[in-house]
Protein backbone atom coordinates (compact mmCIF):
# COMPACT_ATOMS: atom_id res chain seq x y z
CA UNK A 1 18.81 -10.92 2.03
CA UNK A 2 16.70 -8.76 3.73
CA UNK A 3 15.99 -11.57 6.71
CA UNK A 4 19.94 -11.66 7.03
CA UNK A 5 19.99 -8.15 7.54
CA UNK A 6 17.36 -7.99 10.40
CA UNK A 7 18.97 -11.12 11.83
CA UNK A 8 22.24 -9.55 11.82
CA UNK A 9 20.83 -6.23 13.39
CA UNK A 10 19.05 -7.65 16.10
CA UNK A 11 21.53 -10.16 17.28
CA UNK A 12 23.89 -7.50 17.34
CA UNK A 13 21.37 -5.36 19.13
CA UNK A 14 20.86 -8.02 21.88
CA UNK A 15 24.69 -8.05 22.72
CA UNK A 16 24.76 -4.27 22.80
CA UNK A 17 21.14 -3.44 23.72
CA UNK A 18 22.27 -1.79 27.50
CA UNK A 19 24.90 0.86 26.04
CA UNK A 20 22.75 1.64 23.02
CA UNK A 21 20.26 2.20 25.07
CA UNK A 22 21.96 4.11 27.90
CA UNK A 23 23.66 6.09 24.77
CA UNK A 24 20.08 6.81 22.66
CA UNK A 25 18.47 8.16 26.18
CA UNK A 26 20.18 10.99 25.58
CA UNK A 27 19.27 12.00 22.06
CA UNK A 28 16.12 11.25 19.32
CA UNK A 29 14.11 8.59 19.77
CA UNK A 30 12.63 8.49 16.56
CA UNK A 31 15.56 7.86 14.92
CA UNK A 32 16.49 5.12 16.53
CA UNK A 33 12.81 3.58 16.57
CA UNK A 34 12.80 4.52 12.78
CA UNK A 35 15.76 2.04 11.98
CA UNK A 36 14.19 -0.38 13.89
CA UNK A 37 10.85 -0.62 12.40
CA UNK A 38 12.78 -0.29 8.56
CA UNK A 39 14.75 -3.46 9.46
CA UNK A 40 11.28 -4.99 10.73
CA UNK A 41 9.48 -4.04 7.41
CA UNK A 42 11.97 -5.12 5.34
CA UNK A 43 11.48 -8.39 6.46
CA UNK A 44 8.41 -9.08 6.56
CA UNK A 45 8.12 -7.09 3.25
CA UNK A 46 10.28 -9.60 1.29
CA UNK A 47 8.53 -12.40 2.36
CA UNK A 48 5.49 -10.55 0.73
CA UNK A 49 7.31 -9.54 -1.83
CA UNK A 50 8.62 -13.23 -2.98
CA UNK A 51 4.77 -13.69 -3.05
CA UNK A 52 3.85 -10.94 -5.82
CA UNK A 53 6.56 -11.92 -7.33
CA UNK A 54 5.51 -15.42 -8.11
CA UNK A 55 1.65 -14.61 -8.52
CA UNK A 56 2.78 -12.13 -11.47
CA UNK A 57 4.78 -14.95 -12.82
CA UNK A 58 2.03 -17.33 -13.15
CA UNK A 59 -0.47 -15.08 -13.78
CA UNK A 60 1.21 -13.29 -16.29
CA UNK A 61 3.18 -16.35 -17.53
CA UNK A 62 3.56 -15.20 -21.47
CA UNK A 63 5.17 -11.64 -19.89
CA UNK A 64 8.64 -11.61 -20.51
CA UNK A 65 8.55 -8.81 -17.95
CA UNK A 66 7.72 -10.51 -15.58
CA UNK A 67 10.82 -13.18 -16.19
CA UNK A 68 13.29 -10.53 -16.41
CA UNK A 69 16.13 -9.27 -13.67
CA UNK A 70 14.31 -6.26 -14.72
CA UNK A 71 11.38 -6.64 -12.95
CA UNK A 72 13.32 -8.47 -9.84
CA UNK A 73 15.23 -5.41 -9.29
CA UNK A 74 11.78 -3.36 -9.27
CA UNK A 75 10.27 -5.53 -6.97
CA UNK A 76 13.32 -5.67 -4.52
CA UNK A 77 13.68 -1.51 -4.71
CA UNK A 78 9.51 -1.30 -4.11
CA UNK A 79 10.28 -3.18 -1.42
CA UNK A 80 13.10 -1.23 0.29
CA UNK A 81 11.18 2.65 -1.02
CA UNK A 82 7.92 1.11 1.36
CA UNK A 83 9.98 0.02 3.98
CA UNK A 84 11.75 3.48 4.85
CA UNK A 85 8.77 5.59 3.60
CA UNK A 86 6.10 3.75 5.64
CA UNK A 87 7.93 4.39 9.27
CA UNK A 88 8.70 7.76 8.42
CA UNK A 89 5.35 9.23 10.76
CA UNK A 90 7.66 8.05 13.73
CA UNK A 91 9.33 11.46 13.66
CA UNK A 92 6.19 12.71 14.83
CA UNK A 93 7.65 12.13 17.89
CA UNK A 94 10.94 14.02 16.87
CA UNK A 95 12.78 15.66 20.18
CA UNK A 96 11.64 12.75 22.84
CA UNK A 97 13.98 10.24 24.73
CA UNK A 98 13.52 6.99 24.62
CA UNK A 99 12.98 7.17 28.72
CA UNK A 100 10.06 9.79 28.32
CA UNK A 101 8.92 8.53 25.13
CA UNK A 102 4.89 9.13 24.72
CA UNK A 103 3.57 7.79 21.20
CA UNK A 104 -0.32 8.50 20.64
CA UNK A 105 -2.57 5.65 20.55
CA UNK A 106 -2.61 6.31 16.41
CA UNK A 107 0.64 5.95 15.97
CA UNK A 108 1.16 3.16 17.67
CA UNK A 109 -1.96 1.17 15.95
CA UNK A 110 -0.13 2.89 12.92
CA UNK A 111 2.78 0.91 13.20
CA UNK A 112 1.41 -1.96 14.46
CA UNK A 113 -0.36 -2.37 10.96
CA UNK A 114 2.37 -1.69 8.80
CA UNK A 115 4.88 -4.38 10.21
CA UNK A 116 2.01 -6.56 11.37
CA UNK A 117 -1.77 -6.84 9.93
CA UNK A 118 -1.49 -5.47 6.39
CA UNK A 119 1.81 -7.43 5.34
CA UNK A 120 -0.23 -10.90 7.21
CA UNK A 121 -3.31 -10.17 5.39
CA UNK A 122 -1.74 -9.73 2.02
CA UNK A 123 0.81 -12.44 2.30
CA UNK A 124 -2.52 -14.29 2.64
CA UNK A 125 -4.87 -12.91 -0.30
CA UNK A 126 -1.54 -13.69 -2.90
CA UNK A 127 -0.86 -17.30 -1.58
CA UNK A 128 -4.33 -17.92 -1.66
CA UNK A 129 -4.68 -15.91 -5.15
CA UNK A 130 -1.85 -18.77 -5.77
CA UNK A 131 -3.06 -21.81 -5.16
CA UNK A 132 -7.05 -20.99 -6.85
CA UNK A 133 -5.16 -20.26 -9.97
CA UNK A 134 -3.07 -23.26 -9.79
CA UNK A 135 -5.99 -25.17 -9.29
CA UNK A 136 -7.90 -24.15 -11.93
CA UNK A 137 -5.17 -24.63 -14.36
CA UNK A 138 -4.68 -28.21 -13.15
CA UNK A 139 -8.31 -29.15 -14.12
CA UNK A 140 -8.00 -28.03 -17.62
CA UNK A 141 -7.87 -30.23 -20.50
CA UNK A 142 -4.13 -29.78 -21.88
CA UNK A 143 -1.61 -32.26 -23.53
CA UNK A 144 -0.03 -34.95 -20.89
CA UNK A 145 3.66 -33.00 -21.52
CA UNK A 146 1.54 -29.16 -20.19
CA UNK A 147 -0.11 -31.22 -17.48
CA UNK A 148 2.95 -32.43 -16.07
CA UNK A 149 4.79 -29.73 -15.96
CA UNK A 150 1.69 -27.93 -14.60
CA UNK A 151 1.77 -30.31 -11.43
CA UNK A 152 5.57 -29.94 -10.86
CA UNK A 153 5.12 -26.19 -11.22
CA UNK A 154 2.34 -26.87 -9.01
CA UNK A 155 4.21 -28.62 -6.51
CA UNK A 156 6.92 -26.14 -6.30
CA UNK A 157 4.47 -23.22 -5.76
CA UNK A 158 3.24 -25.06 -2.75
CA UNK A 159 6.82 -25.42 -1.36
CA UNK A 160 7.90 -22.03 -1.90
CA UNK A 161 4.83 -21.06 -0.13
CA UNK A 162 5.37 -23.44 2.88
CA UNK A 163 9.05 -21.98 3.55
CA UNK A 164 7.68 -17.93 3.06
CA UNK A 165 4.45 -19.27 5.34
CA UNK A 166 7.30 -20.37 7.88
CA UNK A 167 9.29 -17.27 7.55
CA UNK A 168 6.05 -15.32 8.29
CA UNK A 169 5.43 -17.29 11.37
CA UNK A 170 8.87 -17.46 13.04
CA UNK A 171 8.50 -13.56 12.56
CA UNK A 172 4.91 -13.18 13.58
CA UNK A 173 5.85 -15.71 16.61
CA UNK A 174 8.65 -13.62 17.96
CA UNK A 175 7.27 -9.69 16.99
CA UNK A 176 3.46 -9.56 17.47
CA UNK A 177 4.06 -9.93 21.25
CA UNK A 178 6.53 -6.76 21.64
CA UNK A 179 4.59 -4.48 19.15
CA UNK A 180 1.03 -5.44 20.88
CA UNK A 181 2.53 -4.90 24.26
CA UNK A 182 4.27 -1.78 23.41
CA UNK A 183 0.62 -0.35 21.74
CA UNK A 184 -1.00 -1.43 25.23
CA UNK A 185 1.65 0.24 27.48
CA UNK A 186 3.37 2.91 24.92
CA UNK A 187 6.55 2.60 27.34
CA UNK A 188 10.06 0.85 26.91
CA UNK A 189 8.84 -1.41 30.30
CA UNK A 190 11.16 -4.55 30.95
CA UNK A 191 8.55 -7.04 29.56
CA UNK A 192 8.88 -5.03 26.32
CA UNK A 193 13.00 -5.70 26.23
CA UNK A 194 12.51 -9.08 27.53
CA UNK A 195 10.42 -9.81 24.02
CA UNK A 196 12.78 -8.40 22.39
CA UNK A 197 15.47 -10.91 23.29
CA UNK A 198 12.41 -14.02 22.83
CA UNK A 199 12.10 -11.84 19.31
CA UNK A 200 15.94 -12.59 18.75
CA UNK A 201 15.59 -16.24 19.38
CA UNK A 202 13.01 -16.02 16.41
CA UNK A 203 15.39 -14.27 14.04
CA UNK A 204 18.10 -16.99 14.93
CA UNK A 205 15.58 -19.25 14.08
CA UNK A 206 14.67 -17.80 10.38
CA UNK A 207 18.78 -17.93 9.97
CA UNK A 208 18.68 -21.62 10.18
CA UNK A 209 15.67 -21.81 8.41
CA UNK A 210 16.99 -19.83 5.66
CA UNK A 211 19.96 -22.53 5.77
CA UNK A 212 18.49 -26.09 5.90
CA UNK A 213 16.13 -24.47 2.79
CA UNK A 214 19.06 -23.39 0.96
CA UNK A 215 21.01 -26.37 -0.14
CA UNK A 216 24.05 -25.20 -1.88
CA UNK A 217 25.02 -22.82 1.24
CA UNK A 218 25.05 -25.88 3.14
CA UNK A 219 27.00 -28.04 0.91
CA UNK A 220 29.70 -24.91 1.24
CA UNK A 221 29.62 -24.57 4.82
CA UNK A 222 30.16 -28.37 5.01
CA UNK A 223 33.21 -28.49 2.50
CA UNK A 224 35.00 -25.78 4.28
CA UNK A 225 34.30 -26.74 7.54
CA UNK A 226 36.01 -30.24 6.14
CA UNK A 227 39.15 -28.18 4.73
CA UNK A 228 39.18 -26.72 8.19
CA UNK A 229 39.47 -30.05 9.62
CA UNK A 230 41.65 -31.51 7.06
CA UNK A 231 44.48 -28.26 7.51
């Protein structure tokens, strides 16, 4: 969800990105830069998120906690709390234009970790974290039924991990350029909106990601665009 909402915000942003521009020149900055790195955060922070997710699962597989919408639900609000609380030092620059903008160097390191090098790193550790423990419980000595279920479990933790590692890619591919630029020049410079539309290309290329992986979405798509047809 959280990937369709940054996809649908910045492709909308690319159409409009001249008058919203043009329009935020003349008020905060921060505000607008604030949204921008929330819709950022939240998706990289769901693809970390999925991660946690799945290591508490197996690691805490006799939880029922851990099983439960419950705990979903926590994990998806965490999520969403970090992603608006973490930008919020942005209004440190509260009363600038997006023309005259001037971010100190710390601030801009700041927010190239959040949305960048911490979420990488600890996508990382956890998928890593992953694949040890399902390793080790492979080589145990268990009943044939426990060890084959332990190898398809096995071999749909390494697929889920595959299509987040993708996700984290496409969106390290198409954002680590604009946010390492911006952190060298600390101006809106037409390299840094030229990213941005490469950056959009990337988010139209998690969308259809997010669709081949997600089989009953297509099956839909194709039986109405049959109907369609058919009428």
């Amino acid at each position: 969800m959280s990937c369709i909402i940054c996809s649908i915000y910045w492709i909308i942003y690319s159409f409009f990105e001249i008058e919203l521009l043009n329009n935020v020149s003349n008020w905060n900055c921060s505000i607008f830069e604030y949204f921008q790195t929330i819709v950022n955060c939240q998706e990289i922070y769901s693809v970390c998120n999925i991660s946690i997710h799945r290591f508490c699962i197996i690691l805490y597989n006799n939880k029922l906690l851990f099983k439960s919408r419950q705990w979903v639900f926590t994990c998806i609000g965490i999520q969403w709390l970090l992603g608006m609380i973490c930008p919020l030092p942005l209004f440190t620059i509260f009363g600038q234009s997006c023309e005259n903008i001037n971010e100190p160097l710390w601030l801009r390191l700041y927010i190239l970790l959040i949305v960048l090098v911490i979420p990488s790193i600890l996508f990382l550790l956890i998928n890593i974290f992953i694949v040890l423990h399902a390793r080790s419980s492979r080589q145990r000595v268990a009943p044939i039924a426990t060890i084959n279920q332990e190898k398809l479990t096995y071999r749909r933790d390494i697929r889920l991990i595959k299509r987040m590692l993708i996700l984290l890619l496409i969106f390290l591919f198409g954002w680590s350029p604009v946010y390492i630029v911006f952190a060298i020049q600390n101006t809106y410079s037409l390299s840094v909106q030229i990213l941005k539309l490469l950056a959009t290309v990337g988010v139209l290329a998690e969308i259809i990601n997010l669709f081949l992986y997600n089989r009953k979405v297509l099956i839909f798509l194709k039986n109405n665009c049959l109907h369609c047809r058919n009428m």
